[in-house]
Protein backbone atom coordinates (compact mmCIF):
# COMPACT_ATOMS: atom_id res chain seq x y z
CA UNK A 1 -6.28 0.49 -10.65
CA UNK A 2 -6.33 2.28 -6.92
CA UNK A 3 -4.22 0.90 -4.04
CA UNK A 4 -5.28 0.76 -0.38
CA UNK A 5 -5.26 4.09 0.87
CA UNK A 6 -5.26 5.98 -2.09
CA UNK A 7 -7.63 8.69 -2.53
CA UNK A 8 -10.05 8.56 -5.35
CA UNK A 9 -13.22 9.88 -6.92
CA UNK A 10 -16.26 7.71 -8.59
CA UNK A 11 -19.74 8.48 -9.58
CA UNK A 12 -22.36 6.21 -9.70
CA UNK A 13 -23.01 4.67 -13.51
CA UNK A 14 -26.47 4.41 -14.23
CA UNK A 15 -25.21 1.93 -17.29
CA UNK A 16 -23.09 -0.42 -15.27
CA UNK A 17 -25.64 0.25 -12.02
CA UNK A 18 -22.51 0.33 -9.90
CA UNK A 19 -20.22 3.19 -8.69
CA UNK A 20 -17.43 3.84 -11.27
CA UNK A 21 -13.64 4.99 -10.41
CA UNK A 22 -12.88 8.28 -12.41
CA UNK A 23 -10.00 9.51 -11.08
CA UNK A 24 -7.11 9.37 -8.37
CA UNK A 25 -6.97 12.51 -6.69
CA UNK A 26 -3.89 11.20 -4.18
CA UNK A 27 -1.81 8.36 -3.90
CA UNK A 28 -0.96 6.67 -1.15
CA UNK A 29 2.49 5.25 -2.35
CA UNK A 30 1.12 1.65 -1.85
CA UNK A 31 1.06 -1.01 -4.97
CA UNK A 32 -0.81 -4.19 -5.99
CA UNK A 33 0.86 -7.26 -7.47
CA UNK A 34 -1.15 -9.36 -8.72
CA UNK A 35 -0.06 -13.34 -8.52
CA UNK A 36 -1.29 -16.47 -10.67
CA UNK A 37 -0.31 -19.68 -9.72
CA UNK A 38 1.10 -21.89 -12.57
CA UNK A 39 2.43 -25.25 -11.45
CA UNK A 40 -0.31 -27.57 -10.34
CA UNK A 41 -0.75 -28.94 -7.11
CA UNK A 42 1.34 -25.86 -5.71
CA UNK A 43 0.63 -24.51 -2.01
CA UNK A 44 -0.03 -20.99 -2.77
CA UNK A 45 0.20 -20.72 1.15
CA UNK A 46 4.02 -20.80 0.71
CA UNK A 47 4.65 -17.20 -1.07
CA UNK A 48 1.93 -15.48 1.00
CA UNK A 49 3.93 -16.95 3.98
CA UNK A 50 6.89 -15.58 2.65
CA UNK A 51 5.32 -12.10 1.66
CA UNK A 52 3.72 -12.09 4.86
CA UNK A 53 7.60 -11.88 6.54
CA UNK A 54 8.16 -9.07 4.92
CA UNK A 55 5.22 -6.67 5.95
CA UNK A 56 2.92 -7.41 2.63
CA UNK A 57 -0.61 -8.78 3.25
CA UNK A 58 -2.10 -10.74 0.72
CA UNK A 59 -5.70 -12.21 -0.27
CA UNK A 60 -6.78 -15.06 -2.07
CA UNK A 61 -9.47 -15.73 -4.47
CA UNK A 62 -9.28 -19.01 -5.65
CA UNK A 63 -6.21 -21.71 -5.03
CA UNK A 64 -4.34 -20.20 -8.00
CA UNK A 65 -4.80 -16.08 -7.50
CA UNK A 66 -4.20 -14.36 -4.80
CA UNK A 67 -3.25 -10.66 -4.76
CA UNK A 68 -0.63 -8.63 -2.81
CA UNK A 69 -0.83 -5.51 -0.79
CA UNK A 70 2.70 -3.66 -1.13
CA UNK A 71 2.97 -0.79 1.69
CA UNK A 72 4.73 2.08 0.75
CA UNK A 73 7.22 1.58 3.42
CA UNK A 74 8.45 -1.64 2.18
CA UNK A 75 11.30 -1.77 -0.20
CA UNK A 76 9.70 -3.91 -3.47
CA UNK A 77 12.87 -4.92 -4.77
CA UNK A 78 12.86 -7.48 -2.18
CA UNK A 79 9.15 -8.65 -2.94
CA UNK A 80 10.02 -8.77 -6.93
CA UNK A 81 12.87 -10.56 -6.13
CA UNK A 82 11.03 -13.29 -4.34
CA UNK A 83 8.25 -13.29 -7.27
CA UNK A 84 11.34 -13.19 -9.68
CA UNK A 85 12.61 -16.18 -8.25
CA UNK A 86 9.23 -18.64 -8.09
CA UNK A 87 8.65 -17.46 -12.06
CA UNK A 88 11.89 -18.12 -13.18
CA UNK A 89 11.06 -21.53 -11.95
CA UNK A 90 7.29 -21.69 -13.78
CA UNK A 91 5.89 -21.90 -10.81
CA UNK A 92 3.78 -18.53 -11.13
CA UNK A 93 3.37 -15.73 -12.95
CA UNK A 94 2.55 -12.29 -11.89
CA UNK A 95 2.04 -8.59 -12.95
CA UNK A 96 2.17 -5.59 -11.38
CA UNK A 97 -0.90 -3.24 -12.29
CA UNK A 98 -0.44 -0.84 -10.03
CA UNK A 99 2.68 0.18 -9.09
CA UNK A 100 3.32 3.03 -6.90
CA UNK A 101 6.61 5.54 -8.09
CA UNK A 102 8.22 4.57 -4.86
CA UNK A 103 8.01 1.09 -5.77
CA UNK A 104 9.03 1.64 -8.79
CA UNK A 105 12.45 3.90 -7.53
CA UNK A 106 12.83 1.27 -5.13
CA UNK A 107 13.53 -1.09 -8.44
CA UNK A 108 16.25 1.59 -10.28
CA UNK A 109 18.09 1.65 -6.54
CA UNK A 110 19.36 -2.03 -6.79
């Protein structure tokens, strides 16, 4: 998975008929978290609000996924701890596939 502002390279795939990601040639230090919304009824509007406060964007696809840009200048200890916190209450779940090494050094710091 590529981040915003990484640099990559893809080639068209005449199987798929789309262009194809083959390989990052740079990364931009940026992550993406994805988030899944568990408990029913929930305002999803609530974390992004809170995300949103501390410098990450995020965009929705449906009321119960949205995904989360992580900038490489923000520290992501404070953004798992907030996702830590609404999952330890079942209220989401989320994953993390693509995770930048400065997001992830940010994590051994604390």
């Amino acid at each position: 998975m590529i981040a915003t502002d990484d640099i990559f390279y893809a080639e068209y795939d005449e199987t798929e008929e789309r262009f194809m990601h083959r390989k990052t040639i740079q990364n931009s230090g940026n992550s993406i978290v994805q988030v899944a919304i568990l408990e029913k009824g929930f305002d999803k509007e609530i974390i992004r609000e809170k995300l949103k406060a501390i410098n990450c964007l995020s965009e929705g696809l449906n009321e119960t996924f949205f995904a989360v840009e992580i900038a490489k200048d923000v520290d992501y200890s404070l953004v798992r701890s907030l996702l830590n916190e609404y999952e330890s209450q079942d209220i989401i779940e989320f994953a993390e596939p693509c995770l930048s090494e400065k997001h992830r050094a940010d994590l051994l710091k604390n």
